[in-house]
Protein backbone atom coordinates (compact mmCIF):
# COMPACT_ATOMS: atom_id res chain seq x y z
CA UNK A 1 125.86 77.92 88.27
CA UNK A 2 122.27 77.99 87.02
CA UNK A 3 120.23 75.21 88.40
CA UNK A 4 116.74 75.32 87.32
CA UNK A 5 114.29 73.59 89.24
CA UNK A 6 112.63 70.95 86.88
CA UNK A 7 108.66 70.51 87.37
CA UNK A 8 105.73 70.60 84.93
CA UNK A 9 103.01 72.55 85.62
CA UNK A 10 102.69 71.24 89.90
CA UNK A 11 103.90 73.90 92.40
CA UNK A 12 107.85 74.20 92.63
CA UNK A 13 108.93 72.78 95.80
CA UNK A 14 109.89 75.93 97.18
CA UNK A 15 106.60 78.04 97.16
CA UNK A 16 102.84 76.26 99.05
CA UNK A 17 100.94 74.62 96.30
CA UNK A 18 98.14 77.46 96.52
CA UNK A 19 100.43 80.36 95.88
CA UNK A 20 101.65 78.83 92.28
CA UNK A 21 99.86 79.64 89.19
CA UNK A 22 101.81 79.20 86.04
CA UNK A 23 101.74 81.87 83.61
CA UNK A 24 98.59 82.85 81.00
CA UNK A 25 100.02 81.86 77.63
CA UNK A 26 99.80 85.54 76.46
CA UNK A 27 102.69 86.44 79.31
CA UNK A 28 104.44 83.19 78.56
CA UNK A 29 104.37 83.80 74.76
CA UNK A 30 105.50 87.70 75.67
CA UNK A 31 108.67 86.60 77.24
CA UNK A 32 110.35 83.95 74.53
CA UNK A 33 112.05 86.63 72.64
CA UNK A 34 116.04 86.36 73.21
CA UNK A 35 117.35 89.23 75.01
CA UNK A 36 113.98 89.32 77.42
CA UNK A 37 115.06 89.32 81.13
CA UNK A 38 112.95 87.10 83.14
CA UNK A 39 113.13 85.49 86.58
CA UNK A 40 113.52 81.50 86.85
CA UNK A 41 112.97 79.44 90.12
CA UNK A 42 116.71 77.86 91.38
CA UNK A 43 117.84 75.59 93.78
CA UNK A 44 120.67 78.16 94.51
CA UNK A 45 119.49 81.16 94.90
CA UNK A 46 115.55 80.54 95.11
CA UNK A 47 114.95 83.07 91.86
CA UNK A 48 117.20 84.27 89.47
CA UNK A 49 117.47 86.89 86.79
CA UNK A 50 118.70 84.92 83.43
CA UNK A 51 118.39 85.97 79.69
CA UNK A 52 116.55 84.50 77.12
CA UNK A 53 118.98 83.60 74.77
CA UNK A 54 116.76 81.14 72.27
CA UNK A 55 113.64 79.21 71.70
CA UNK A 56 113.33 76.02 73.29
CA UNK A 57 112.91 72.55 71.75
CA UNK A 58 109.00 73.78 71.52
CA UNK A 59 106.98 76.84 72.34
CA UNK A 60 106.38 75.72 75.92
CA UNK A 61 110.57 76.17 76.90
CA UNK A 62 112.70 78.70 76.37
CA UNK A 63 116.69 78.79 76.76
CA UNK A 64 118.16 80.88 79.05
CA UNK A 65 121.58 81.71 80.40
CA UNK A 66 122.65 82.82 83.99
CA UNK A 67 124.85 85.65 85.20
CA UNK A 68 128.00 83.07 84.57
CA UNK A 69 126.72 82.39 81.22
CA UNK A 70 125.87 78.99 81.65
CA UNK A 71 122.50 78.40 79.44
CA UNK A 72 119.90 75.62 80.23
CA UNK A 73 116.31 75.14 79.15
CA UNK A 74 113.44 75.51 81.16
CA UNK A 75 109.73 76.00 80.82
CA UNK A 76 108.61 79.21 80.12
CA UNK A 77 105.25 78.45 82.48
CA UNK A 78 107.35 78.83 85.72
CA UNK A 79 109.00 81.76 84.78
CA UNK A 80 107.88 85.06 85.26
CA UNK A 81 108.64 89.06 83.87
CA UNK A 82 111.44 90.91 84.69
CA UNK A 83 110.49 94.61 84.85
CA UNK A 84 113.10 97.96 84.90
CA UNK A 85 112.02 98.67 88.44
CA UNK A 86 113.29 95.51 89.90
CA UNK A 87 116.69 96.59 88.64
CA UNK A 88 116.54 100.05 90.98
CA UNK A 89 117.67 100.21 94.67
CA UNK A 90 114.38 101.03 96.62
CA UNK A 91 113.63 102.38 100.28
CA UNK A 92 110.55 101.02 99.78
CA UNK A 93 109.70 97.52 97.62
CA UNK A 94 105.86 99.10 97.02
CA UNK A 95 107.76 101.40 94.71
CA UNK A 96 108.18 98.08 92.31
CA UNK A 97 106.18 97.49 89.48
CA UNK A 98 105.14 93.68 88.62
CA UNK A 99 106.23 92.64 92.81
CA UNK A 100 106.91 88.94 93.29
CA UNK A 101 109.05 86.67 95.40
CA UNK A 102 111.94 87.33 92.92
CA UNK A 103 112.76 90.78 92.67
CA UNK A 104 111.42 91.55 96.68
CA UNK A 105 114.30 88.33 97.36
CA UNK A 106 116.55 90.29 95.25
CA UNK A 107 116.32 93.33 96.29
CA UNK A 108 116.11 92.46 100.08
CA UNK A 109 119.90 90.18 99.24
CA UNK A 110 121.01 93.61 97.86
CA UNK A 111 120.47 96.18 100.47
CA UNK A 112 121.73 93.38 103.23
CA UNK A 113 124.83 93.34 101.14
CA UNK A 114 125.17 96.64 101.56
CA UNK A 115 124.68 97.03 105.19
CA UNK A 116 120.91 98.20 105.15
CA UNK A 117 118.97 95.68 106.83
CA UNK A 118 115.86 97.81 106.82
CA UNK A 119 113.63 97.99 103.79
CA UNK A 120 109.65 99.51 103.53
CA UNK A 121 107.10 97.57 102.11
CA UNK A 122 104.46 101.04 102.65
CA UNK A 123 103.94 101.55 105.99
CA UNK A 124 105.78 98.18 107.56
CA UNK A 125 109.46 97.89 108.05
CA UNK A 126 111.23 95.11 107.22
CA UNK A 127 114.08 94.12 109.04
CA UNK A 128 116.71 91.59 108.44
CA UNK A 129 119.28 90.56 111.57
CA UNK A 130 122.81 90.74 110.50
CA UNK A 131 123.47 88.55 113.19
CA UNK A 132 126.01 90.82 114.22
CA UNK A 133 125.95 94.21 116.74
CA UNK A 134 124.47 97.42 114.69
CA UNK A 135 124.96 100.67 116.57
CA UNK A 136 121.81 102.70 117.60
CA UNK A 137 118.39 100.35 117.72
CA UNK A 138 119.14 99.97 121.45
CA UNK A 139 119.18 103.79 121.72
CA UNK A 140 116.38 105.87 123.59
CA UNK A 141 114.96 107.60 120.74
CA UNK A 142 114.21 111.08 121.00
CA UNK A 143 110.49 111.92 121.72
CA UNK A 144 109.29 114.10 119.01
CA UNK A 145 106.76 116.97 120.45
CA UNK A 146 102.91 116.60 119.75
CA UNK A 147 102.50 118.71 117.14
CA UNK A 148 105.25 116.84 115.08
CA UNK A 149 103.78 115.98 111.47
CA UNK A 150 106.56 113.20 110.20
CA UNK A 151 106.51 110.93 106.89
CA UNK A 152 108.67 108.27 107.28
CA UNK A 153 109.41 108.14 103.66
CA UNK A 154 111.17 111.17 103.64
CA UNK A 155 114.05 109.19 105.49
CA UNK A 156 116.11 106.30 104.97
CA UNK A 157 114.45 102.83 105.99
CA UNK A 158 115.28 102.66 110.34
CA UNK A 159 113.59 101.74 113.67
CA UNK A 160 113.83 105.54 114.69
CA UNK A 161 111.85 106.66 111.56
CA UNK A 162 109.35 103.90 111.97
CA UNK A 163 109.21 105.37 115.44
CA UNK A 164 108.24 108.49 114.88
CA UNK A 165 106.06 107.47 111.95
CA UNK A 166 103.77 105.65 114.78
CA UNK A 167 103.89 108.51 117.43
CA UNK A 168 103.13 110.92 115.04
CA UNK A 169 100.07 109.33 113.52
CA UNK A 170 99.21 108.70 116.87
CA UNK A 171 99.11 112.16 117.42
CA UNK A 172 96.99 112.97 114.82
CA UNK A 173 94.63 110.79 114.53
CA UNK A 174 93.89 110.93 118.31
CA UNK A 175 94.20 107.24 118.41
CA UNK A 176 96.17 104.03 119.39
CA UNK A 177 98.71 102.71 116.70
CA UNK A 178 100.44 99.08 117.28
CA UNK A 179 103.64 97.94 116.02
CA UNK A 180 104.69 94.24 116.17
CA UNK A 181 108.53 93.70 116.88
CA UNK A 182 109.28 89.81 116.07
């Protein structure tokens, strides 16, 4: 079920007070037409996608149903755009258009759901435990030799690619690289 969180214009409870700004009222005014996608803050599910499905008791709120199709009202200041690219499956969330907590918590949900607990984000690798054994990580990966020129984009999101992203920049630029495992 939808659960909106219910605040005026203060920081939700779920993000640090400096990090929330609503919306400019030309963005807010942009997304009160029904059918617009847009993401909402919930209790549940910390963002979801919902649909605009009418105007709200004024221009400030908007009504909006969930995937279930239950509808509430909220206020169109603490929503924010939904844009085609957070509806893809990305390697890499800098291939997004419009980023924010929503679609990167989405997406991340998505590929864990599927088994892939690595994502990009550019250069960094995200990794999410499954809190279960995965097969390889503990591995010896292969040393690629020095003259080894290697994108790590060109492969699916994994320690090994990350890996060989490192020692081959390394490599070429002559220089140290540092990764931080946490």
């Amino acid at each position: 079920s939808l659960t909106p969180l219910t605040f005026g214009r203060s920081c939700p409870p779920n993000l640090p007070s400096d990090s929330f700004h609503p919306l400019p009222t030309a963005k807010v005014k942009s997304l009160a037409h029904v059918g617009v996608k847009m993401w909402v803050p919930t209790e549940e599910e910390v963002w979801s996608l919902v649909t605009c499905v009418e105007a709200g008791h004024d221009s400030q709120h908007v009504v909006v149903a969930g995937e279930d199709g239950e509808q509430v009202e909220i206020e169109l200041a603490v929503t924010h755009a939904w844009d085609e690219s957070h509806g893809l499956y990305h390697d890499n969330i800098g291939e997004m258009a419009d980023l924010h907590e929503g679609p990167l918590l989405h997406l991340l949900k998505r590929r864990f759901n599927n088994g892939e607990i690595y994502t990009y984000t550019g250069d960094i690798l995200i990794s999410i435990n499954p809190y279960r054994h995965i097969d390889g990580p503990e591995e010896e990966i292969e040393r690629p030799p020095l003259n080894f020129n290697f994108n790590h984009q060109d492969e699916p999101p994994s320690l090994e690619a990350i890996t060989k992203h490192v020692h081959s920049q390394m490599v070429e630029t002559q220089g140290g690289q540092a990764m931080l495992i946490r």
